[in-house]
C-alpha atoms as a PDB file:
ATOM      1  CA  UNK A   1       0.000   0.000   0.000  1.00  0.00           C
ATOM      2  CA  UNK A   2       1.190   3.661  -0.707  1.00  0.00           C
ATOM      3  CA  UNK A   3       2.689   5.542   2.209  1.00  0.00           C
ATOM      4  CA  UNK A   4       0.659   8.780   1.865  1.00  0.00           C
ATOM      5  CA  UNK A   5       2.330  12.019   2.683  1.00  0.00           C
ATOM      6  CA  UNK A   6       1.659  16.086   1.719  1.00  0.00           C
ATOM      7  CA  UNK A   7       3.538  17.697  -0.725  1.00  0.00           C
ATOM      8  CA  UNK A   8       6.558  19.307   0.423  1.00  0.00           C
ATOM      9  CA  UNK A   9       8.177  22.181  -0.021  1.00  0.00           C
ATOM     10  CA  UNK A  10      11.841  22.222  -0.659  1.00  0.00           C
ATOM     11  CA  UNK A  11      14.174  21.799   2.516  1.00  0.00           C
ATOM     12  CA  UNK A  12      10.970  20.775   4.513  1.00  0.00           C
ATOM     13  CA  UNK A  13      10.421  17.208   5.982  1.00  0.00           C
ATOM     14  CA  UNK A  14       7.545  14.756   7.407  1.00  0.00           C
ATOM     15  CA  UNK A  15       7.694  12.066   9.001  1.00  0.00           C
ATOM     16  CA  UNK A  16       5.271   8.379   8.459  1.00  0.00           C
ATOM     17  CA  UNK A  17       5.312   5.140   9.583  1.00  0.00           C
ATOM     18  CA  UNK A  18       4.130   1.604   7.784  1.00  0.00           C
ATOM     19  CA  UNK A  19       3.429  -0.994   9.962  1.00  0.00           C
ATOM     20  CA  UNK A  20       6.763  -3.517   9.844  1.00  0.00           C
ATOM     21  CA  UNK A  21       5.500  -7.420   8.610  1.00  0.00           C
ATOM     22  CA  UNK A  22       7.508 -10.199   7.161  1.00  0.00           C
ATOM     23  CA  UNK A  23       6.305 -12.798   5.116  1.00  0.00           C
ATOM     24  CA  UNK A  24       8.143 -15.388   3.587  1.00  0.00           C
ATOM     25  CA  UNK A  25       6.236 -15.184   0.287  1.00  0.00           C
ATOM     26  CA  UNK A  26       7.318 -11.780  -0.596  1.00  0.00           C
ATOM     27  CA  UNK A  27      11.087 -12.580   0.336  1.00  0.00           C
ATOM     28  CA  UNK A  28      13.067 -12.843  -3.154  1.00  0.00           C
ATOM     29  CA  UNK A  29      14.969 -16.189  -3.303  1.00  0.00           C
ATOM     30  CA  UNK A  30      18.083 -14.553  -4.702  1.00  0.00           C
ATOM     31  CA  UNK A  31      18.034 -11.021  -2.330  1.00  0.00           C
ATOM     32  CA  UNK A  32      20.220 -10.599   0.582  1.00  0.00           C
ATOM     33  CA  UNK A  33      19.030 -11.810   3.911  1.00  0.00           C
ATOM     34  CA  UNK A  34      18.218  -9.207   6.240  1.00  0.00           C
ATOM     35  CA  UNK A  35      18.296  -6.283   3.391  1.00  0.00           C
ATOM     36  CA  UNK A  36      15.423  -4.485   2.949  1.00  0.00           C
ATOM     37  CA  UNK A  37      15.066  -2.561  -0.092  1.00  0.00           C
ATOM     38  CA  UNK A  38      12.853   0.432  -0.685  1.00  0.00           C
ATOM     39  CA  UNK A  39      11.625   2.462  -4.191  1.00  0.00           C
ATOM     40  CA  UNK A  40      10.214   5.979  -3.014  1.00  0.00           C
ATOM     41  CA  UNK A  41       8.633   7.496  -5.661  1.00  0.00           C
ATOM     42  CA  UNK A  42       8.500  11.260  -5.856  1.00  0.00           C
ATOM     43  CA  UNK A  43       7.614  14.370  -8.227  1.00  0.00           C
ATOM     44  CA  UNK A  44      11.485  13.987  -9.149  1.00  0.00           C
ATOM     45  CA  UNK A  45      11.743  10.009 -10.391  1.00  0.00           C
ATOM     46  CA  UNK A  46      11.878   7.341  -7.834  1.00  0.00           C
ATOM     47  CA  UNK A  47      14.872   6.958  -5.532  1.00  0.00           C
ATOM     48  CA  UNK A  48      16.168   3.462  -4.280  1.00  0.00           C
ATOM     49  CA  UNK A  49      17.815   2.599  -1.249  1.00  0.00           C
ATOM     50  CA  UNK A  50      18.540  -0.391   1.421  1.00  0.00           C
ATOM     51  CA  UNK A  51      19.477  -0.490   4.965  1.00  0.00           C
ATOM     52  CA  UNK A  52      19.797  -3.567   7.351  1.00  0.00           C
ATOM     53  CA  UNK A  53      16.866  -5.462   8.991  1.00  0.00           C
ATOM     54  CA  UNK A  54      17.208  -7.259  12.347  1.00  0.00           C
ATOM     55  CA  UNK A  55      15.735 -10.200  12.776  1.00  0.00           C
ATOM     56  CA  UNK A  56      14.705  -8.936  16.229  1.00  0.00           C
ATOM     57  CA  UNK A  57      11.335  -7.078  15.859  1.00  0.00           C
ATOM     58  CA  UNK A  58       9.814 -10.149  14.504  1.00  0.00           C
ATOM     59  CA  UNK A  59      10.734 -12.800  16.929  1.00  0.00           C
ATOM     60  CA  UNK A  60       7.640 -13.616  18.634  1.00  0.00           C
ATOM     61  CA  UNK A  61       7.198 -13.957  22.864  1.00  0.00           C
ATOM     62  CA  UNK A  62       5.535 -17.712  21.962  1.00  0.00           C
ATOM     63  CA  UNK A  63       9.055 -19.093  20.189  1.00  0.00           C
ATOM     64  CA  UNK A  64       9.530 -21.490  22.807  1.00  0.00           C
ATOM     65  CA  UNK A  65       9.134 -25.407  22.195  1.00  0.00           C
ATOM     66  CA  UNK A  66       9.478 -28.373  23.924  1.00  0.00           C
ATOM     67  CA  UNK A  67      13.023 -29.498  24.877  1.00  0.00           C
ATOM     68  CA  UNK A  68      11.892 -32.934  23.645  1.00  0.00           C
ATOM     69  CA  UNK A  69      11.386 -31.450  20.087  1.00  0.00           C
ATOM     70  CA  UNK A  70      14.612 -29.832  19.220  1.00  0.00           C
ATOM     71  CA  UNK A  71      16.317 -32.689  18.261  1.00  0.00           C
ATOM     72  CA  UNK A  72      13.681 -34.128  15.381  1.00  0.00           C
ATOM     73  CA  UNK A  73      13.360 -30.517  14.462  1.00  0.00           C
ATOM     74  CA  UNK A  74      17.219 -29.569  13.506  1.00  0.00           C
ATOM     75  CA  UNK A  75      17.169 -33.019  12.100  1.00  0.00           C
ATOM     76  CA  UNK A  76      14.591 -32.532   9.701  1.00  0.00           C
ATOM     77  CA  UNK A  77      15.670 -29.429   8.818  1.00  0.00           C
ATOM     78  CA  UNK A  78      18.303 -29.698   5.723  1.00  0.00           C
ATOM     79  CA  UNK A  79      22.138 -28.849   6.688  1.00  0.00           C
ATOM     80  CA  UNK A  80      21.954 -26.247   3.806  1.00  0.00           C
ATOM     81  CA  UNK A  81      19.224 -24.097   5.860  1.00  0.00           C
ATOM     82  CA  UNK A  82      21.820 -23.750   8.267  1.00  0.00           C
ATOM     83  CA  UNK A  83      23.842 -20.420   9.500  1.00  0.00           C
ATOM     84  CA  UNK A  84      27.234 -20.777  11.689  1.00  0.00           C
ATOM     85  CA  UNK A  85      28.951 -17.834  12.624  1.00  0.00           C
ATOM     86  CA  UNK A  86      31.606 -16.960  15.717  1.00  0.00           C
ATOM     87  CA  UNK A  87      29.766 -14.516  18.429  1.00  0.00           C
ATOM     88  CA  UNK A  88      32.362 -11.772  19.939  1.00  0.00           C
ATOM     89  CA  UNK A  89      32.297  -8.824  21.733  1.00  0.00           C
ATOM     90  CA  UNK A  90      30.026  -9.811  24.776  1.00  0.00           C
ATOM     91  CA  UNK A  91      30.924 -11.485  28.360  1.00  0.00           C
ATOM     92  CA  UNK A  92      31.614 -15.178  27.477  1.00  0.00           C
ATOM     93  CA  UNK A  93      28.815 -16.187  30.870  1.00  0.00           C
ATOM     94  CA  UNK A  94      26.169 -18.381  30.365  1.00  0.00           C
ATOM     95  CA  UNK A  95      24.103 -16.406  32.612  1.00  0.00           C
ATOM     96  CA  UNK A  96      24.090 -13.028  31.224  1.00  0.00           C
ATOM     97  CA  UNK A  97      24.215 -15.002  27.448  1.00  0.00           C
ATOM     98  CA  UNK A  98      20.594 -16.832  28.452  1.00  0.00           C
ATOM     99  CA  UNK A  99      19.594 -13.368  29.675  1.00  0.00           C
ATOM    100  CA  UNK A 100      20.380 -11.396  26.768  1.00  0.00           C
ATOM    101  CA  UNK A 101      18.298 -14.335  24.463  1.00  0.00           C
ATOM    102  CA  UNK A 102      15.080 -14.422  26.262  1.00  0.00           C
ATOM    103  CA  UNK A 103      15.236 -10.669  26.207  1.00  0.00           C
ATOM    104  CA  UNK A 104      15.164 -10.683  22.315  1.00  0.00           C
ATOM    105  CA  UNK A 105      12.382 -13.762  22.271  1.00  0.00           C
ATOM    106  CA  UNK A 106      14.869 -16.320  22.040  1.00  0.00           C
ATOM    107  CA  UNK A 107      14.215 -18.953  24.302  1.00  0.00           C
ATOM    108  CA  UNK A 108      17.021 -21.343  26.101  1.00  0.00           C
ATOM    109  CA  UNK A 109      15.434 -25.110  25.956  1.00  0.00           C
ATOM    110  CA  UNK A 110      18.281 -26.669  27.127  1.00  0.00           C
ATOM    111  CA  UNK A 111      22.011 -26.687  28.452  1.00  0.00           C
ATOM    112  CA  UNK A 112      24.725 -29.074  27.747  1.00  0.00           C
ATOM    113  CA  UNK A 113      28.147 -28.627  29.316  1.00  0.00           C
ATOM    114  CA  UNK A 114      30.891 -29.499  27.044  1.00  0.00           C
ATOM    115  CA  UNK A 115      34.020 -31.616  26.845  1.00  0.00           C
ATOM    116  CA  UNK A 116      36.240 -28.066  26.202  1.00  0.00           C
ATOM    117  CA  UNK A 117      34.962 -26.720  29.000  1.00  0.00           C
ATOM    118  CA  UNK A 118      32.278 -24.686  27.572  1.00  0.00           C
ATOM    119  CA  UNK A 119      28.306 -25.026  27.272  1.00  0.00           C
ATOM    120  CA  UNK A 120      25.902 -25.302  24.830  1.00  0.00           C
ATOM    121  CA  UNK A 121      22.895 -23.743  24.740  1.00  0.00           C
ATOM    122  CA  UNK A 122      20.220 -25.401  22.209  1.00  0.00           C
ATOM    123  CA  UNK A 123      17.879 -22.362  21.642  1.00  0.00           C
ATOM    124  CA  UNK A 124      14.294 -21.527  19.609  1.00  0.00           C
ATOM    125  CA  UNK A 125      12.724 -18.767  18.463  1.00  0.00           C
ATOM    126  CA  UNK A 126       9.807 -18.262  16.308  1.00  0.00           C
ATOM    127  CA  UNK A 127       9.084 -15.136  13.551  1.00  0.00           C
ATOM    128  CA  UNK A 128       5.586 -13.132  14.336  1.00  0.00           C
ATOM    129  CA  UNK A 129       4.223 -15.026  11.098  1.00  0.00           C
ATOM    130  CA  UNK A 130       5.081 -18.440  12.330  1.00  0.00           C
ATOM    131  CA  UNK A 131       8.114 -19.874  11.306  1.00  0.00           C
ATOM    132  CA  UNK A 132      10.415 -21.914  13.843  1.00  0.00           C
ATOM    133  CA  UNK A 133      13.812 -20.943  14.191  1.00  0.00           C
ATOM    134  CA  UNK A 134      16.016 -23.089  16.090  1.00  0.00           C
ATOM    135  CA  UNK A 135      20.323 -22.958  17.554  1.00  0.00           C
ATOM    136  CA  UNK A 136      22.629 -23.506  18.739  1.00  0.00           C
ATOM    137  CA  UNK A 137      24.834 -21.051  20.922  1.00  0.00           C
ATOM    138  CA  UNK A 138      28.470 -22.074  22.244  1.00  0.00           C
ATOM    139  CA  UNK A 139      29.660 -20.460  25.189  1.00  0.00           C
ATOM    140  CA  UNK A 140      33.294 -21.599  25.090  1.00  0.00           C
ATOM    141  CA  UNK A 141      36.418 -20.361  27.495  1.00  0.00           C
ATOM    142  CA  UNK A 142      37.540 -18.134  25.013  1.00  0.00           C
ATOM    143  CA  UNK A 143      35.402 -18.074  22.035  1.00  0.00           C
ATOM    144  CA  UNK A 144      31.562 -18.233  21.197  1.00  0.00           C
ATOM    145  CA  UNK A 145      29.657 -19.251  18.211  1.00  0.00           C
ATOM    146  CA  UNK A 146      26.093 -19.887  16.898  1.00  0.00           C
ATOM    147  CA  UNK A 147      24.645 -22.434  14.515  1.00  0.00           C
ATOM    148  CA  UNK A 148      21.441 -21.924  13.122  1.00  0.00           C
ATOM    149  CA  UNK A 149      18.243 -23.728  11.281  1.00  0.00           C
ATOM    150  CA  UNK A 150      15.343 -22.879   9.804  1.00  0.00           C
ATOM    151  CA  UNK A 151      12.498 -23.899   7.176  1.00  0.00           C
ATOM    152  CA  UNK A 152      13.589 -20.459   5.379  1.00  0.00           C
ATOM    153  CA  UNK A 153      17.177 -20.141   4.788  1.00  0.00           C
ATOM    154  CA  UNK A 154      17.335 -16.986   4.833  1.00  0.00           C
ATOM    155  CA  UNK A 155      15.867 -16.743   8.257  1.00  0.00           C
ATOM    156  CA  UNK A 156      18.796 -18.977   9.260  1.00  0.00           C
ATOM    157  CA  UNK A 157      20.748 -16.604   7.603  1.00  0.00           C
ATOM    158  CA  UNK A 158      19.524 -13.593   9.604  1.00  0.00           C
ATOM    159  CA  UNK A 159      19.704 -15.268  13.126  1.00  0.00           C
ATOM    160  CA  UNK A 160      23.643 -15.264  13.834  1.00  0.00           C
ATOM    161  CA  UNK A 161      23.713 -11.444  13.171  1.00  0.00           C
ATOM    162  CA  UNK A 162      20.523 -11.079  15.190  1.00  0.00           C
ATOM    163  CA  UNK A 163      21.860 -12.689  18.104  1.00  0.00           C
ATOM    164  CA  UNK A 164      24.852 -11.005  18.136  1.00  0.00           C
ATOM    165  CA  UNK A 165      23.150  -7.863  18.305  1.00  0.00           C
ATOM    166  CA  UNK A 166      20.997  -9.016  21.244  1.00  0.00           C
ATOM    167  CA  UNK A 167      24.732 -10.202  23.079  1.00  0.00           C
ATOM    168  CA  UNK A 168      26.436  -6.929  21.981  1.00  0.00           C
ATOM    169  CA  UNK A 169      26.049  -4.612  25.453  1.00  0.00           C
END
């Protein structure tokens, strides 16, 4: 739908909103995950431009499932819907790591210490129009990383840089 806005005079400005949805039908196979792109059209021509989308504003408060789920769900999802990338720049605690998820709607399921001393934390998360994102975050000694899964790949995509942002103080 049209944003609607007065005519403006030159060196003025207005502000609008448009209410913020994702669906997965209008995503373009080939785009960039977490790119939105924009054509404003104006008395001049129309003027293109992108910016970065979080993942964030979409994650739902009712993302959590059942511990006893995870495990058929990353297996049935295919290994090339899947996102790894390190984490950095954040305290390397479990606590303040499970904080910072549930904050941003991703919910901690389950912990699992590891052999290198770290822990694993097996995470889901689901989008406000219903698809189930699932990870899994590595808290090690000195390094941190997330591995992620979704029905969408490009939602997978989106969810490393999303939770870093929600770990970044």
């Amino acid at each position: 739908e049209p944003l609607q806005v007065p005519p403006l005079p030159p060196q003025q400005s207005h502000s609008a909103s448009l209410p913020m949805t994702f669906s997965t039908e209008k995503t373009a196979p080939t785009g960039q995950p977490g790119v939105l792109q924009v054509a404003m059209k104006n008395s001049a021509g129309v003027c293109y431009f992108q910016d970065a989308v979080s993942l964030a504003p979409f994650l739902s408060e009712s993302g959590r499932i059942e511990s006893s789920q995870y495990p058929a769900l990353w297996q049935a999802l295919p290994p090339a819907n899947q996102a790894v990338a390190p984490l950095s720049g954040f305290p390397l605690e479990v606590p303040f790591v499970e904080s910072a998820l549930g904050r941003g709607n991703v919910h901690v399921l389950h912990k699992k210490q590891l052999q290198s001393g770290g822990t694993a934390l097996y995470c889901s998360a689901k989008t406000d129009a219903g698809a189930t994102l699932l990870c899994e975050v590595q808290v090690l000694p000195a390094a941190a990383r997330c591995a992620a899964r979704c029905e969408v790949a490009a939602l997978a995509q989106m969810l490393p840089p999303t939770i870093q942002a929600l770990l970044t103080p």
